[in-house]
C-alpha atoms as a PDB file:
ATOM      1  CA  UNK A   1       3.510   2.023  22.566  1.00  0.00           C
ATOM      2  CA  UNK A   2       2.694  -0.876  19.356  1.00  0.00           C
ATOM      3  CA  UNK A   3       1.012  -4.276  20.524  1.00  0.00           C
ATOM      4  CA  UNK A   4       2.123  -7.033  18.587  1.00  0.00           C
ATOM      5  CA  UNK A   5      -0.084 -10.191  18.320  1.00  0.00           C
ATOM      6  CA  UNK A   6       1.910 -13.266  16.327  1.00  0.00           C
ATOM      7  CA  UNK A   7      -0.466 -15.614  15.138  1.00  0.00           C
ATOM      8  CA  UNK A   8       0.675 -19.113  13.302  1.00  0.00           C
ATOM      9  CA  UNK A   9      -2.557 -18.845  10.703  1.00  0.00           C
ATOM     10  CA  UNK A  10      -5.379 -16.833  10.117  1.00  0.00           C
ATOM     11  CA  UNK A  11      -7.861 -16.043   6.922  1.00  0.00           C
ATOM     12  CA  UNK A  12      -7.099 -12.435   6.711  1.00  0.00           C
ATOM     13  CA  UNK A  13      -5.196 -10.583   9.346  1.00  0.00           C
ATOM     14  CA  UNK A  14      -7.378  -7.886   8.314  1.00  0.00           C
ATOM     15  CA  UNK A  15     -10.662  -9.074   9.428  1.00  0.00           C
ATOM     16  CA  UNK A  16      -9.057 -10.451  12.666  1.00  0.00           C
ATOM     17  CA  UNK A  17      -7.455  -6.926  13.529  1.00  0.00           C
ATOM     18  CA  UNK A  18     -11.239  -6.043  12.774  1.00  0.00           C
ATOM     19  CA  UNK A  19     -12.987  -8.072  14.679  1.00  0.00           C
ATOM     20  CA  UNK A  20     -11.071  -7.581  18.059  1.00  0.00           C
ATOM     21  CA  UNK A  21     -10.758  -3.774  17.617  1.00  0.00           C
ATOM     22  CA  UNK A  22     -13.405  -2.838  19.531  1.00  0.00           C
ATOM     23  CA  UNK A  23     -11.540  -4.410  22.674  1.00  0.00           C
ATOM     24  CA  UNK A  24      -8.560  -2.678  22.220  1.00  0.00           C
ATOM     25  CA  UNK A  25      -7.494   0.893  23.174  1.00  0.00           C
ATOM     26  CA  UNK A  26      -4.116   1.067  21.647  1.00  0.00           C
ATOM     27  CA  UNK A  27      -2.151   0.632  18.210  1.00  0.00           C
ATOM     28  CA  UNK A  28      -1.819  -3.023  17.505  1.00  0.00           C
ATOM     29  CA  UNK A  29       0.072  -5.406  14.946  1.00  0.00           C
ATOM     30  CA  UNK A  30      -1.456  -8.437  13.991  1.00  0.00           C
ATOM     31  CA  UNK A  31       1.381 -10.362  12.244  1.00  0.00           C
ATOM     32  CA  UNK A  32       0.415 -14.306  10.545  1.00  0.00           C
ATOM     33  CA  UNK A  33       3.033 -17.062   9.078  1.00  0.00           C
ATOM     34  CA  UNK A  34      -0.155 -17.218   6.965  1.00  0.00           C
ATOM     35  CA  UNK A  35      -2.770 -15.980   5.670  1.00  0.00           C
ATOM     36  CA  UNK A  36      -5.346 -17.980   4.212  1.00  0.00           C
ATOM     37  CA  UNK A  37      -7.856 -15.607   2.812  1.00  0.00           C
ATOM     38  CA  UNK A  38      -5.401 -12.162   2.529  1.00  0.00           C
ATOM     39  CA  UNK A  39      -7.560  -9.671   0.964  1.00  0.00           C
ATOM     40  CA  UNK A  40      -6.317  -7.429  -1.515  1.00  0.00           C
ATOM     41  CA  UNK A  41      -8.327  -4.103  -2.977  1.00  0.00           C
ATOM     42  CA  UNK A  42     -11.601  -4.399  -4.246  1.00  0.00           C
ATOM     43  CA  UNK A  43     -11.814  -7.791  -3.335  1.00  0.00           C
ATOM     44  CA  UNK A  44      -8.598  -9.134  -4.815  1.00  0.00           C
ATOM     45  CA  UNK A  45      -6.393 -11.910  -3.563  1.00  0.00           C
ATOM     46  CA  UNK A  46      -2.837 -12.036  -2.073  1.00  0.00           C
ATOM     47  CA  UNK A  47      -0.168 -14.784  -2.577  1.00  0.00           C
ATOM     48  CA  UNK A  48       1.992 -15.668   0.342  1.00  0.00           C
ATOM     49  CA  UNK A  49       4.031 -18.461   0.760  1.00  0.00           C
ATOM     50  CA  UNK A  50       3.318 -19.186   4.736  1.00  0.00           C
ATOM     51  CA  UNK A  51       6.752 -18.229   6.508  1.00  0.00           C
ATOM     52  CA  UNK A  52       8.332 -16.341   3.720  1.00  0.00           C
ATOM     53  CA  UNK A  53       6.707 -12.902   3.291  1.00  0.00           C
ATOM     54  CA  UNK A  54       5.010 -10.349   5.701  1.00  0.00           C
ATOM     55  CA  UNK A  55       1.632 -10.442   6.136  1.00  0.00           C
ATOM     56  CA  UNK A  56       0.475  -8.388   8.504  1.00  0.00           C
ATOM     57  CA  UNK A  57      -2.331  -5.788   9.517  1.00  0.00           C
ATOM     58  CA  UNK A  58      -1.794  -2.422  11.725  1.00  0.00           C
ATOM     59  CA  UNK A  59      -4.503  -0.967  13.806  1.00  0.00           C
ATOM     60  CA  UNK A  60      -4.336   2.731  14.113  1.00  0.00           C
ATOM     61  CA  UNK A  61      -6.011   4.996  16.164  1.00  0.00           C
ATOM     62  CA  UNK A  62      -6.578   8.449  14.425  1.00  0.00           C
ATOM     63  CA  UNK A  63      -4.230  10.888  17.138  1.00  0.00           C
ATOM     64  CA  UNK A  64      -4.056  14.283  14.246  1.00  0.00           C
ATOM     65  CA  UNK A  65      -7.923  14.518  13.968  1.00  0.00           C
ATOM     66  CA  UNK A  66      -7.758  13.426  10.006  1.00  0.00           C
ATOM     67  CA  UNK A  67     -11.445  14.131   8.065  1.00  0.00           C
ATOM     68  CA  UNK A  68     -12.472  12.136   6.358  1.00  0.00           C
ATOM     69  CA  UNK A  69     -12.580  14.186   3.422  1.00  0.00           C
ATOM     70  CA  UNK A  70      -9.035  13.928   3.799  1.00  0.00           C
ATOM     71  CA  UNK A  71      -8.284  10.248   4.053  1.00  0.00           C
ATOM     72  CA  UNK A  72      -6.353   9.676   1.415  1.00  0.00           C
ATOM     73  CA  UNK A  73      -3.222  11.348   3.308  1.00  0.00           C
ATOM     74  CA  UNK A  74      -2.926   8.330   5.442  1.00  0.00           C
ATOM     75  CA  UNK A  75      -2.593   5.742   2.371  1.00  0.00           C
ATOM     76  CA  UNK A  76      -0.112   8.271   0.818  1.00  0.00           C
ATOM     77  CA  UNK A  77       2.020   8.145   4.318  1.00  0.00           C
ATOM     78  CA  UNK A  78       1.693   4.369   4.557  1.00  0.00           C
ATOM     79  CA  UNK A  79       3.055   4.185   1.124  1.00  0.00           C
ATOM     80  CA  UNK A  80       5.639   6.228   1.662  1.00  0.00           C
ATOM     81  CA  UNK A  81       6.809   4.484   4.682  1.00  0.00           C
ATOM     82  CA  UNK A  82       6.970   1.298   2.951  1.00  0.00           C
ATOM     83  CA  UNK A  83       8.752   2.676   0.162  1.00  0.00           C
ATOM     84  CA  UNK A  84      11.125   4.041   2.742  1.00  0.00           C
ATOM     85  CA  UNK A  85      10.951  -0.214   4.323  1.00  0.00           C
ATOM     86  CA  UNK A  86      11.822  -1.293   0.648  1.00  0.00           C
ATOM     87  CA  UNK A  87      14.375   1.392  -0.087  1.00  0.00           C
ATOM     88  CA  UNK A  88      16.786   0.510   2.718  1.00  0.00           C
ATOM     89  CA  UNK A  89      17.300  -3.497   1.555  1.00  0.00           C
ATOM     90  CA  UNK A  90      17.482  -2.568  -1.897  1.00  0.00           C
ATOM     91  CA  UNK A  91      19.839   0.238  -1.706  1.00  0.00           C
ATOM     92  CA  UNK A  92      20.360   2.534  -4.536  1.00  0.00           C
ATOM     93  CA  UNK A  93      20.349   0.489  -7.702  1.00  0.00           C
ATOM     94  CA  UNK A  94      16.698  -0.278  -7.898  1.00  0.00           C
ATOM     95  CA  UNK A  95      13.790   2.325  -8.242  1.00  0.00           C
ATOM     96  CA  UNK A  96      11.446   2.084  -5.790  1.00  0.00           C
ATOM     97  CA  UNK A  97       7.985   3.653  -6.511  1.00  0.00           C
ATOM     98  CA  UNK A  98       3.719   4.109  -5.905  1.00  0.00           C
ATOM     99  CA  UNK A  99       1.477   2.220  -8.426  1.00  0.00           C
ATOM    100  CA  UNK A 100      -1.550   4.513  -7.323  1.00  0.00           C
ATOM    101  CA  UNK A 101      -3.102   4.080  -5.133  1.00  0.00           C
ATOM    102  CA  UNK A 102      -0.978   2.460  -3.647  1.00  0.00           C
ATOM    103  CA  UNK A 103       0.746  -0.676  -4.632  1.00  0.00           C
ATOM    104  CA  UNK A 104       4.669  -0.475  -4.295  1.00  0.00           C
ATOM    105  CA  UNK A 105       6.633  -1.216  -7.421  1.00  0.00           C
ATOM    106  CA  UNK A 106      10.285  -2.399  -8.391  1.00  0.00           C
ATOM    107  CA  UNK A 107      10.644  -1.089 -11.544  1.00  0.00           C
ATOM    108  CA  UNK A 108       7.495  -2.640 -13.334  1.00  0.00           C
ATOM    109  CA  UNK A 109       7.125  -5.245 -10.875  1.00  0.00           C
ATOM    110  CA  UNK A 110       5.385  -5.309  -7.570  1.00  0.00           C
ATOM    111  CA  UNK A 111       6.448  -6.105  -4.181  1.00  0.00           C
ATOM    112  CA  UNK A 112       4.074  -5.112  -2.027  1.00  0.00           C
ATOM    113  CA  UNK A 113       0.264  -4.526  -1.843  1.00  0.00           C
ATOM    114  CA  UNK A 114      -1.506  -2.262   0.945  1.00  0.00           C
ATOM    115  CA  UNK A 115      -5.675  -2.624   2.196  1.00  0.00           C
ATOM    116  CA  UNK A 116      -6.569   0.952   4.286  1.00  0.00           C
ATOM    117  CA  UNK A 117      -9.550   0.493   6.164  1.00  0.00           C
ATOM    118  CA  UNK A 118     -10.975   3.178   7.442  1.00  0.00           C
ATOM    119  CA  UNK A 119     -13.784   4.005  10.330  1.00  0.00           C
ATOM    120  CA  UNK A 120     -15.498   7.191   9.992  1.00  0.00           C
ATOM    121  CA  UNK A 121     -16.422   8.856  13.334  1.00  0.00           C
ATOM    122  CA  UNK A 122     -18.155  12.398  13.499  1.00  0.00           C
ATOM    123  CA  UNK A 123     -16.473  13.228   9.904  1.00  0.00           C
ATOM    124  CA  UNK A 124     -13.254  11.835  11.164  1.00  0.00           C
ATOM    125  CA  UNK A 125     -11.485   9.118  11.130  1.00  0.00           C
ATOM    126  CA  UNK A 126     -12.080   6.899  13.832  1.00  0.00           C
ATOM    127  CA  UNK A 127      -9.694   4.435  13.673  1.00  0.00           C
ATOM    128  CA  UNK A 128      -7.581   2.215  10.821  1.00  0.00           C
ATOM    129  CA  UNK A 129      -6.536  -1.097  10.155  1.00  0.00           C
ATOM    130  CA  UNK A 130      -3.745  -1.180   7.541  1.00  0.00           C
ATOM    131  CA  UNK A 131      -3.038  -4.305   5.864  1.00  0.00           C
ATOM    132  CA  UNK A 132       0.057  -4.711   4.377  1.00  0.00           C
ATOM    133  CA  UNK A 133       1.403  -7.678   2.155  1.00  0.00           C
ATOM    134  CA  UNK A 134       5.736  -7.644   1.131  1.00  0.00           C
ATOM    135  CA  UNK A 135       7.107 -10.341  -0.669  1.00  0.00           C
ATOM    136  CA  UNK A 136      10.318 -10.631   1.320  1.00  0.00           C
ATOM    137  CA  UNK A 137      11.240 -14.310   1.382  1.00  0.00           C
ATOM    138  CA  UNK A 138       9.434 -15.918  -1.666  1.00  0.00           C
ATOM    139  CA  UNK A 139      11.685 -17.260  -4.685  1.00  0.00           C
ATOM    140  CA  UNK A 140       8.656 -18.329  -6.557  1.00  0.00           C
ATOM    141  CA  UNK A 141       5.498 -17.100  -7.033  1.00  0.00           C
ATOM    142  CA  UNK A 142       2.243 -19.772  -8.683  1.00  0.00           C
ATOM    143  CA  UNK A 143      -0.685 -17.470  -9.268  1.00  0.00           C
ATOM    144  CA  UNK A 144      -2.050 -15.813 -12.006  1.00  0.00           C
ATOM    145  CA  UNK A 145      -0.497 -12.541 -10.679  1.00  0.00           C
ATOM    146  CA  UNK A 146       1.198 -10.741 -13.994  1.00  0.00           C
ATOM    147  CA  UNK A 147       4.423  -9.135 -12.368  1.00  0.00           C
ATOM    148  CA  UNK A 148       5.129 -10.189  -8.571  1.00  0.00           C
ATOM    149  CA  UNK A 149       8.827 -10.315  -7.467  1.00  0.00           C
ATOM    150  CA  UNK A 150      10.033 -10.325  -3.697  1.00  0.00           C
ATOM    151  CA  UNK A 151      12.875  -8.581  -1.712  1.00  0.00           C
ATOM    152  CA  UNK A 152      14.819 -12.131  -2.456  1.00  0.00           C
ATOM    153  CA  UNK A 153      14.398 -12.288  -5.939  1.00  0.00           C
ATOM    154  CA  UNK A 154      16.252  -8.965  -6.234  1.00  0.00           C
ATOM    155  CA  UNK A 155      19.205  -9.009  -3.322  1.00  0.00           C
ATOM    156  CA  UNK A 156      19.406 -12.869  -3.427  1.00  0.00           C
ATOM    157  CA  UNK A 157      19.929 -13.140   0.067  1.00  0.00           C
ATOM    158  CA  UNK A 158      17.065 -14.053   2.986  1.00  0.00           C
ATOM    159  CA  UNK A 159      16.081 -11.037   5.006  1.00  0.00           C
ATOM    160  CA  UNK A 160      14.381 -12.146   8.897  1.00  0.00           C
ATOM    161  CA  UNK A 161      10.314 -11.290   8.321  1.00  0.00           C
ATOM    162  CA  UNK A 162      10.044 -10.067  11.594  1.00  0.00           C
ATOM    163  CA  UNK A 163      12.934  -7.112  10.836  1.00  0.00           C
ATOM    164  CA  UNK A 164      11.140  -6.169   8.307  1.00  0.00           C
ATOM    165  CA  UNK A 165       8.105  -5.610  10.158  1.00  0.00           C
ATOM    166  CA  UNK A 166       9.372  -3.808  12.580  1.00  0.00           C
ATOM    167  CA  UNK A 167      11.620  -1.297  10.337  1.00  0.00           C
ATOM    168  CA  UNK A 168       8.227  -1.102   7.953  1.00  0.00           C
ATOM    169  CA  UNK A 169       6.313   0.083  11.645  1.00  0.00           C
ATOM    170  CA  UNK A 170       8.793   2.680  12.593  1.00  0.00           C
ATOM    171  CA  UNK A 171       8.946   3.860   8.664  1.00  0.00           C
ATOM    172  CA  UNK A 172       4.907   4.319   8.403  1.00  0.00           C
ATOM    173  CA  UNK A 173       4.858   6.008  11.992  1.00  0.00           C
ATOM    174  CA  UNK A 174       7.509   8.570  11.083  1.00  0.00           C
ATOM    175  CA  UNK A 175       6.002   9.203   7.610  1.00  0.00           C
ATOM    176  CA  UNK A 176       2.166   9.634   9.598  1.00  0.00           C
ATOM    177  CA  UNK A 177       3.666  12.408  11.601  1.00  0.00           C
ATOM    178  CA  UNK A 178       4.688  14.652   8.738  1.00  0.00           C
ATOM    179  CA  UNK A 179       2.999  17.267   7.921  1.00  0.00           C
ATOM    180  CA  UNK A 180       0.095  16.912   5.621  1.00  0.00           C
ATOM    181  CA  UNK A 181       1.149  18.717   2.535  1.00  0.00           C
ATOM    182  CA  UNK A 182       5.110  17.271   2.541  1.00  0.00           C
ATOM    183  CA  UNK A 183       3.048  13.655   2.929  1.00  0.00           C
ATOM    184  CA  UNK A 184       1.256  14.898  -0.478  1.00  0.00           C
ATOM    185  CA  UNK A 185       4.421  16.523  -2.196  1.00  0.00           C
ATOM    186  CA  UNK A 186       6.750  13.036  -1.458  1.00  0.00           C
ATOM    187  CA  UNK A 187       3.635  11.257  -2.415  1.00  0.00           C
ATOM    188  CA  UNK A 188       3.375  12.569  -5.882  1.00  0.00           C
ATOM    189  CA  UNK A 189       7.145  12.466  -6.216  1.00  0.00           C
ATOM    190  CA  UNK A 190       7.270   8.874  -6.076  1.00  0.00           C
ATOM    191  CA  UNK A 191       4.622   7.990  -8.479  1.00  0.00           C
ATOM    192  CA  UNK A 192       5.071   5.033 -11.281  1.00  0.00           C
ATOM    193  CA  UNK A 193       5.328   6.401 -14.708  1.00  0.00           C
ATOM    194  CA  UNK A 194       3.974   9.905 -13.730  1.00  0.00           C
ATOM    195  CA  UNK A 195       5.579  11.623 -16.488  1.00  0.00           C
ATOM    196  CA  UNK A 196       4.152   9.707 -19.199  1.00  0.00           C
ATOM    197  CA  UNK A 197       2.045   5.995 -19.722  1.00  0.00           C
ATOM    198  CA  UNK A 198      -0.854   4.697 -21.600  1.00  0.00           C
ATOM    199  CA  UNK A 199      -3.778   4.105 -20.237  1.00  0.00           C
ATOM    200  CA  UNK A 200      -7.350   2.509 -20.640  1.00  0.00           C
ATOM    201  CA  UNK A 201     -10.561   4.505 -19.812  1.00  0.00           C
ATOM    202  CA  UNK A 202     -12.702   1.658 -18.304  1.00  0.00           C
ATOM    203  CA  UNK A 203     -16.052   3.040 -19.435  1.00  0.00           C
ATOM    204  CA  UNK A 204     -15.592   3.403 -22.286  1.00  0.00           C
ATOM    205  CA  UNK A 205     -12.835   0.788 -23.005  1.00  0.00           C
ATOM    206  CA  UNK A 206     -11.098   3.901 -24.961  1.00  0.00           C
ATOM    207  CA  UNK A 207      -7.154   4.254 -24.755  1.00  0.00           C
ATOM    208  CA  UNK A 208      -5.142   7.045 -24.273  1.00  0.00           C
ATOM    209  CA  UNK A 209      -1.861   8.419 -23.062  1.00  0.00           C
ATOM    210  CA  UNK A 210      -1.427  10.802 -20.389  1.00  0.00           C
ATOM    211  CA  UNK A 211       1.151  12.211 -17.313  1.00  0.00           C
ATOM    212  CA  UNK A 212      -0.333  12.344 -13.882  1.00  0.00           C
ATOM    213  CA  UNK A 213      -0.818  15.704 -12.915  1.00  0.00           C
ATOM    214  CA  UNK A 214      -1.982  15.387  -9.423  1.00  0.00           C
ATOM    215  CA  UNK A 215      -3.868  13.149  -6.911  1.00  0.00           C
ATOM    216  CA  UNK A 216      -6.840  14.926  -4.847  1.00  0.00           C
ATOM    217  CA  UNK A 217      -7.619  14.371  -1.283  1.00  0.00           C
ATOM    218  CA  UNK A 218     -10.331  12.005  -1.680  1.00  0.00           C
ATOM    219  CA  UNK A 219      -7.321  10.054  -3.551  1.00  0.00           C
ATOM    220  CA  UNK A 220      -8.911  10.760  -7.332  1.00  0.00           C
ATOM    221  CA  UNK A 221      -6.338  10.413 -10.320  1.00  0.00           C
ATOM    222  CA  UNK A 222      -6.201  13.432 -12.123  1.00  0.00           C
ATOM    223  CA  UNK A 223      -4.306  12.535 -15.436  1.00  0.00           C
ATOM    224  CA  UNK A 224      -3.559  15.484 -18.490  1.00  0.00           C
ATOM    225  CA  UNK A 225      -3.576  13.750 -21.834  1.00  0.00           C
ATOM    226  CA  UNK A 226      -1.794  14.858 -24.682  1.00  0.00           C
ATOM    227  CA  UNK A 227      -4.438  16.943 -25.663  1.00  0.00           C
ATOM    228  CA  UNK A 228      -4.381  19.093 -22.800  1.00  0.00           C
ATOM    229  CA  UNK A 229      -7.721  17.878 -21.302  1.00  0.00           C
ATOM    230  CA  UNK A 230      -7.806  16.652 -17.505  1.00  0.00           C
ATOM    231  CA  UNK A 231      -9.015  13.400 -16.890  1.00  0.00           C
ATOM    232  CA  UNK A 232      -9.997  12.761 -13.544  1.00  0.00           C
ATOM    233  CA  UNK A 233     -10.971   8.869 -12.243  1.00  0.00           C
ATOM    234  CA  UNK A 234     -11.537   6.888  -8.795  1.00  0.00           C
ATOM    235  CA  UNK A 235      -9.744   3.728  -8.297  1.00  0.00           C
ATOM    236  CA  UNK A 236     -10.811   0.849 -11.140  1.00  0.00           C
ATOM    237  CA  UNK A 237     -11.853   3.828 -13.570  1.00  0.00           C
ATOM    238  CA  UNK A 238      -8.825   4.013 -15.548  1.00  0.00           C
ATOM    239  CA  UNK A 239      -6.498   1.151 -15.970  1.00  0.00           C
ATOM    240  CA  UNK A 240      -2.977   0.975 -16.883  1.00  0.00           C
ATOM    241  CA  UNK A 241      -2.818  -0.150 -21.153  1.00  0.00           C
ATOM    242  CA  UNK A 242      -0.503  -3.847 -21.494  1.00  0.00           C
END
């Protein structure tokens, strides 16, 4: 059994789902017509036209004894399951995929951007709250954000928010319950422009082009150049060339 709590407004339906965990004892959705303050990764910034997109935030109570070593299979199953969300008003014609770690992608253009955080407990995951952003709704988008498009933008009709969420719940929940290593295998099937893209090597502001060869559990990028050599990097390490 999934809480929902609607709220009109809110900063961050993230830190609200945070804030009231500790008084709850089962899985919860925290849904806002907006979000003031969403909170992207690494302290990025969401647009959301209030009414038009899903903003929402999942708490999640860790029931298959994940480590935390092993984290990253839960972002990889939330992806998956809002691929799966995507997938179904799309239909066929348009390719659906992971920017990892885990931004969803139209073709080169994204439609939906995820915030995992996790509480460690005894080398386990405690508990999660899941944020999820999908532009479902919005026509227009007025940030500085390079390649946004919605759910609208690409079926031209209006699909009702609140279906959405509750088709994206039941897609995450059934991709959770797979077994770990089909979670990784789908995971790594979906990937943006695995087989081949250029990239930039933060550090060193160096540029290079490689295929992704595999993602480890803690989530690293482990990218094979075309010189053979692995290149392995955490999340802001390496950075997709323009």
């Amino acid at each position: 059994m999934i809480d929902v709590l609607t709220l009109d407004s809110c900063r961050s339906t993230n830190t609200y789902l945070s804030e009231i965990a500790p008084t709850l004892s089962t899985d919860t959705v925290v849904v806002t017509r907006e979000q003031t303050a969403g909170r992207g990764q690494r302290g990025n910034s969401w647009e959301a036209a209030p009414g038009l997109n899903l903003t929402c935030s999942i708490l999640m109570f860790n029931r298959r004894a994940v480590k935390a070593s092993r984290q990253f299979v839960l972002s990889e199953a939330v992806s998956l399951g809002i691929v799966d969300t995507v997938k179904h008003y799309l239909g066929a014609n348009h390719q659906v995929t992971v920017k990892w770690p885990n931004d969803i992608y139209v073709g080169d253009k994204k439609i939906c951007g995820i915030l995992i955080e996790n509480s460690i407990s005894g080398g386990e995951i405690g508990r999660s709250i899941i944020g999820v952003g999908i532009n479902v709704n919005q026509r227009e988008f007025v940030s500085d954000a390079p390649n946004p498009v919605s759910i609208y933008n690409l079926v031209g009709r209006e699909i009702p928010v609140d279906e959405v969420m509750t088709m994206m719940v039941d897609c995450i929940y059934r991709r959770v319950a797979m077994p770990f290593d089909e979670i990784h295998s789908a995971y790594k099937s979906c990937l943006w422009r695995k087989r081949r893209n250029n990239y930039i090597d933060v550090a060193s502001g160096s540029g290079f082009s490689a295929s992704i060869a595999d993602v480890l559990p803690d989530g690293t990028l482990c990218l094979l150049d075309d010189c053979g050599t692995e290149r392995r990097y955490l999340f802001k390490e390496v950075a997709v060339a323009p």
